[in-house]
C-alpha atoms as a PDB file:
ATOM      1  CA  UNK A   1     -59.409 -27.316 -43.896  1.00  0.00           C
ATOM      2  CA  UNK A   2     -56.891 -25.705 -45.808  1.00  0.00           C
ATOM      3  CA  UNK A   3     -54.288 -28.194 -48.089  1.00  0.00           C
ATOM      4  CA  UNK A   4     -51.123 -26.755 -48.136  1.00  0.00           C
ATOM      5  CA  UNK A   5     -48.954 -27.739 -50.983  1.00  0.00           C
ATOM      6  CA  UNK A   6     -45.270 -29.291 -50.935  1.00  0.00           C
ATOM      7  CA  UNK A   7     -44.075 -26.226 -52.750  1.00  0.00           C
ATOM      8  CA  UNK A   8     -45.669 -23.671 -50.033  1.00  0.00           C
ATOM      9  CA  UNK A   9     -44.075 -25.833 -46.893  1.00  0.00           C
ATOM     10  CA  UNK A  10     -40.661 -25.437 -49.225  1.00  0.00           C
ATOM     11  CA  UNK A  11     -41.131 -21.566 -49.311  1.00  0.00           C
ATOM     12  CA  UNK A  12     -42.044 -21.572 -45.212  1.00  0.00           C
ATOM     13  CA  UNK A  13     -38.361 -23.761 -44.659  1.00  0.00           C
ATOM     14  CA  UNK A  14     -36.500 -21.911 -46.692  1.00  0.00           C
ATOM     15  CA  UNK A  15     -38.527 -18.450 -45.186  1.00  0.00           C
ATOM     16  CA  UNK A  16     -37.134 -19.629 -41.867  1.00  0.00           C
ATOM     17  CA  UNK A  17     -33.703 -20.944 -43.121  1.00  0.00           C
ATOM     18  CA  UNK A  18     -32.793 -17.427 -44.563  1.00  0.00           C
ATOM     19  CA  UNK A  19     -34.077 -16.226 -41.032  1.00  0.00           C
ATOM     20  CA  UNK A  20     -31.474 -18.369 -39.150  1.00  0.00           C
ATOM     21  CA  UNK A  21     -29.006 -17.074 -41.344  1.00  0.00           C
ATOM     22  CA  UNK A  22     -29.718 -13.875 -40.627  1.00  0.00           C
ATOM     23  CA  UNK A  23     -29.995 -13.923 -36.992  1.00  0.00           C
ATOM     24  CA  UNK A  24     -26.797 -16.355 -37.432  1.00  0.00           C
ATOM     25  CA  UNK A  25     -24.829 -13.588 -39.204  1.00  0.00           C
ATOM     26  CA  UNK A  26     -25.591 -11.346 -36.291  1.00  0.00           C
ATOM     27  CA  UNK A  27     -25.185 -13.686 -33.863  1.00  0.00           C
ATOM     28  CA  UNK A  28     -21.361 -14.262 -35.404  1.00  0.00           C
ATOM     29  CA  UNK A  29     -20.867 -10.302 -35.354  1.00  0.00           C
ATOM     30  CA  UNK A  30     -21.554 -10.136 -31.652  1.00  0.00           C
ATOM     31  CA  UNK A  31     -19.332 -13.036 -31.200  1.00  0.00           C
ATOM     32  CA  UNK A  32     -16.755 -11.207 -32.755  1.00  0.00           C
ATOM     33  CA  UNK A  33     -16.877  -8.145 -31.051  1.00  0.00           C
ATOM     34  CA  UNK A  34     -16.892 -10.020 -27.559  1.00  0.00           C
ATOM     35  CA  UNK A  35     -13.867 -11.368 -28.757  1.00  0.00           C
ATOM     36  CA  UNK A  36     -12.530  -8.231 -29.869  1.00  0.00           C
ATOM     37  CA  UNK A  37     -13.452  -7.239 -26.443  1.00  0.00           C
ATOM     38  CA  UNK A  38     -12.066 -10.335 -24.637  1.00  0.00           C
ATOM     39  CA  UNK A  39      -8.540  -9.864 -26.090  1.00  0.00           C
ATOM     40  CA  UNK A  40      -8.558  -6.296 -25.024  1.00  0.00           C
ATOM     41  CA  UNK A  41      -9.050  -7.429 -21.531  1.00  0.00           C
ATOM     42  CA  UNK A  42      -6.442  -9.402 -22.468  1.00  0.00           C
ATOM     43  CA  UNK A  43      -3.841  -7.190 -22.634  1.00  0.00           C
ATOM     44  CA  UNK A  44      -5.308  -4.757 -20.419  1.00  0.00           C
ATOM     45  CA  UNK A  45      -4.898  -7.412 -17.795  1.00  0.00           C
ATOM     46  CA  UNK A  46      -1.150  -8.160 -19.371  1.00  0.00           C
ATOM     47  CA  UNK A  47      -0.256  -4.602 -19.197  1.00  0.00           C
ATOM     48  CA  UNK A  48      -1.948  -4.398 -15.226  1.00  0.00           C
ATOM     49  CA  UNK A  49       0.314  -7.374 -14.519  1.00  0.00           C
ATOM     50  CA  UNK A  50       3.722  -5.764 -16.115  1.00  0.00           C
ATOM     51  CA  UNK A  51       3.076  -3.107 -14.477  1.00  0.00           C
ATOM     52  CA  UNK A  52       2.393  -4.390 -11.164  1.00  0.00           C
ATOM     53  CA  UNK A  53       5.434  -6.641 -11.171  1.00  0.00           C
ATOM     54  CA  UNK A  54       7.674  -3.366 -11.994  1.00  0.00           C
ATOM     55  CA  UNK A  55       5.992  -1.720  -9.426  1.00  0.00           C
ATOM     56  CA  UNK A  56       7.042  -4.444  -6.937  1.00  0.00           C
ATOM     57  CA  UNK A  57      10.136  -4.680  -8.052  1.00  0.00           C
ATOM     58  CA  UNK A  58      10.638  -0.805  -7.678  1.00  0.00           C
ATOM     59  CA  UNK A  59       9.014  -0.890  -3.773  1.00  0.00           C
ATOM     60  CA  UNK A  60      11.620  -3.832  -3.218  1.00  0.00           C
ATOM     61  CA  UNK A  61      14.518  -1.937  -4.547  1.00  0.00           C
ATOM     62  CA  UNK A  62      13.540   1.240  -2.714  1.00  0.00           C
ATOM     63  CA  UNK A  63      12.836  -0.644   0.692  1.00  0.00           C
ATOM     64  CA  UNK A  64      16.625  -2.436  -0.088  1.00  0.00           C
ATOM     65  CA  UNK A  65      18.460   0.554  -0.998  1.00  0.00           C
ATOM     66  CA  UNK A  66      16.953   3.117   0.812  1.00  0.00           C
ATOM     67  CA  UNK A  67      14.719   2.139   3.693  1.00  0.00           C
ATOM     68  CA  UNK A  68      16.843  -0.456   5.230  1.00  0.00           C
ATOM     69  CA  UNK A  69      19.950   2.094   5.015  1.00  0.00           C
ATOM     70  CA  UNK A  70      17.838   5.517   6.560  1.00  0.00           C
ATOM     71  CA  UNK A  71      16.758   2.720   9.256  1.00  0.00           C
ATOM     72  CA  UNK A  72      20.542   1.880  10.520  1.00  0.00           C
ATOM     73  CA  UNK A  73      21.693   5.411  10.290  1.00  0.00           C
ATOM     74  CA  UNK A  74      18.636   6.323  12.540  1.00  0.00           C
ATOM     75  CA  UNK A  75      19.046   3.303  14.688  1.00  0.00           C
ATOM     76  CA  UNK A  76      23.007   4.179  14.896  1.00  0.00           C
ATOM     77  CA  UNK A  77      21.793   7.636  15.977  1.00  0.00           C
ATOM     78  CA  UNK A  78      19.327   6.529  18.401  1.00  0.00           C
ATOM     79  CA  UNK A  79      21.981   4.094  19.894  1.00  0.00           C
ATOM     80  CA  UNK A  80      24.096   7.842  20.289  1.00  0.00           C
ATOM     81  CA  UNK A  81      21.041   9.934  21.767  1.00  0.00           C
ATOM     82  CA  UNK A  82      20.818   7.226  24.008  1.00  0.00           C
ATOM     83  CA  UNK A  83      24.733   6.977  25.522  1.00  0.00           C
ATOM     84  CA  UNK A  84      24.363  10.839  25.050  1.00  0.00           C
ATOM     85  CA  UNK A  85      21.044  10.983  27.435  1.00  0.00           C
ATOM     86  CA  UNK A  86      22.992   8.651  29.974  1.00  0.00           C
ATOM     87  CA  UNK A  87      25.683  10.907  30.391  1.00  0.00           C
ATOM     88  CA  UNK A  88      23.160  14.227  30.605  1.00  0.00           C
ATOM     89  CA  UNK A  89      20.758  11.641  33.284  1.00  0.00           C
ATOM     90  CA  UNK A  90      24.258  11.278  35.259  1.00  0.00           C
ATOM     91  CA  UNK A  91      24.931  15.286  35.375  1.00  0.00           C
ATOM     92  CA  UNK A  92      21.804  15.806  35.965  1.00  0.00           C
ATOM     93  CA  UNK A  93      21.611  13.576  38.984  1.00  0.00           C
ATOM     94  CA  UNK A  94      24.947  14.980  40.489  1.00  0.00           C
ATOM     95  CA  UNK A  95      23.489  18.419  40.062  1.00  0.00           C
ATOM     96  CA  UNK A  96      20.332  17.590  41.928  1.00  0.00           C
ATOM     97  CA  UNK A  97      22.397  16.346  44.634  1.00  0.00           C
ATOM     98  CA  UNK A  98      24.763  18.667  44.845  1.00  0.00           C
ATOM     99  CA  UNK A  99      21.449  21.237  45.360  1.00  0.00           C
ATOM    100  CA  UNK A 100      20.247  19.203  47.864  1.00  0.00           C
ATOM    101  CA  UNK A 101      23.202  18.883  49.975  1.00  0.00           C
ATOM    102  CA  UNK A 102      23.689  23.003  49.319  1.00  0.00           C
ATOM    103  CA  UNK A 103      20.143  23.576  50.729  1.00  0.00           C
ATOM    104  CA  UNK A 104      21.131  21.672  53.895  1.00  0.00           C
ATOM    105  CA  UNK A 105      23.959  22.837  54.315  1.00  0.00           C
ATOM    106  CA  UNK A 106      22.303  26.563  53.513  1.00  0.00           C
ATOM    107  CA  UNK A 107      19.607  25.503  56.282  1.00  0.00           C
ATOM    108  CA  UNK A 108      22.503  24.697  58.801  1.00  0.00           C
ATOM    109  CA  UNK A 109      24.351  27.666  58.053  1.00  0.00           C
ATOM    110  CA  UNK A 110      21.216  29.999  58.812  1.00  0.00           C
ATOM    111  CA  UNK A 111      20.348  27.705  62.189  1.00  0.00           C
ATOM    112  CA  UNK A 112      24.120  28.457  62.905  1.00  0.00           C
ATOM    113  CA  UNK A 113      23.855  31.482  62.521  1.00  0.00           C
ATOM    114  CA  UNK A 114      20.353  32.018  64.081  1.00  0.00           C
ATOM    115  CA  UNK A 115      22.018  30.624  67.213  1.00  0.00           C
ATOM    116  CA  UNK A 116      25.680  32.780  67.568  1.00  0.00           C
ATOM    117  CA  UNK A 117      23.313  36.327  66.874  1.00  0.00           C
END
């Protein structure tokens, strides 16, 4: 058995006390650099946020000012193609009537004539 003296356990602790340090020391340097890293995320994630409310704010004053107003004009317009269409349907309906009644009266005219020769 091997007698260790008070002096030689003082020299092991303070061996392994200036190894905590050590590894402390680094331990702190990583810590800082994670928070180095944290507050870049930081305003990363502040600058993401700015820029998404602009962003949001831009859509919403483009759907406002621009959407909403190219909507009504075409809506207006549609409302006009529409009457317009109406008007052409009614024409349209008097011509094919007016064809009809001038292919009866064509057919009559021939029978008429068919008959008389």
């Amino acid at each position: 058995m091997k007698v260790v003296t008070d002096r030689q356990i003082l020299e092991a602790v303070l061996t392994e006390v200036r190894g905590f340090g050590t590894r402390m020391d680094k331990f702190e340097s990583r810590m800082d650099k994670f928070e180095s890293q944290m507050n870049r995320m930081e305003e990363s994630q502040k600058r993401f946020e700015e820029e998404t409310r602009n962003n949001f704010a831009d859509i919403k004053l483009h759907l406002e000012n621009i959407t909403d107003r190219n909507i009504s004009i075409l809506a207006e317009n549609h409302l006009n193609l529409i009457n317009k269409m109406d008007v052409s349907a009614t024409w349209m309906n008097r011509i094919m009537i007016n064809e009809v009644k001038m292919n009866a009266l064509t057919d009559q005219v021939a029978r008429l004539q068919a008959k008389s020769s």
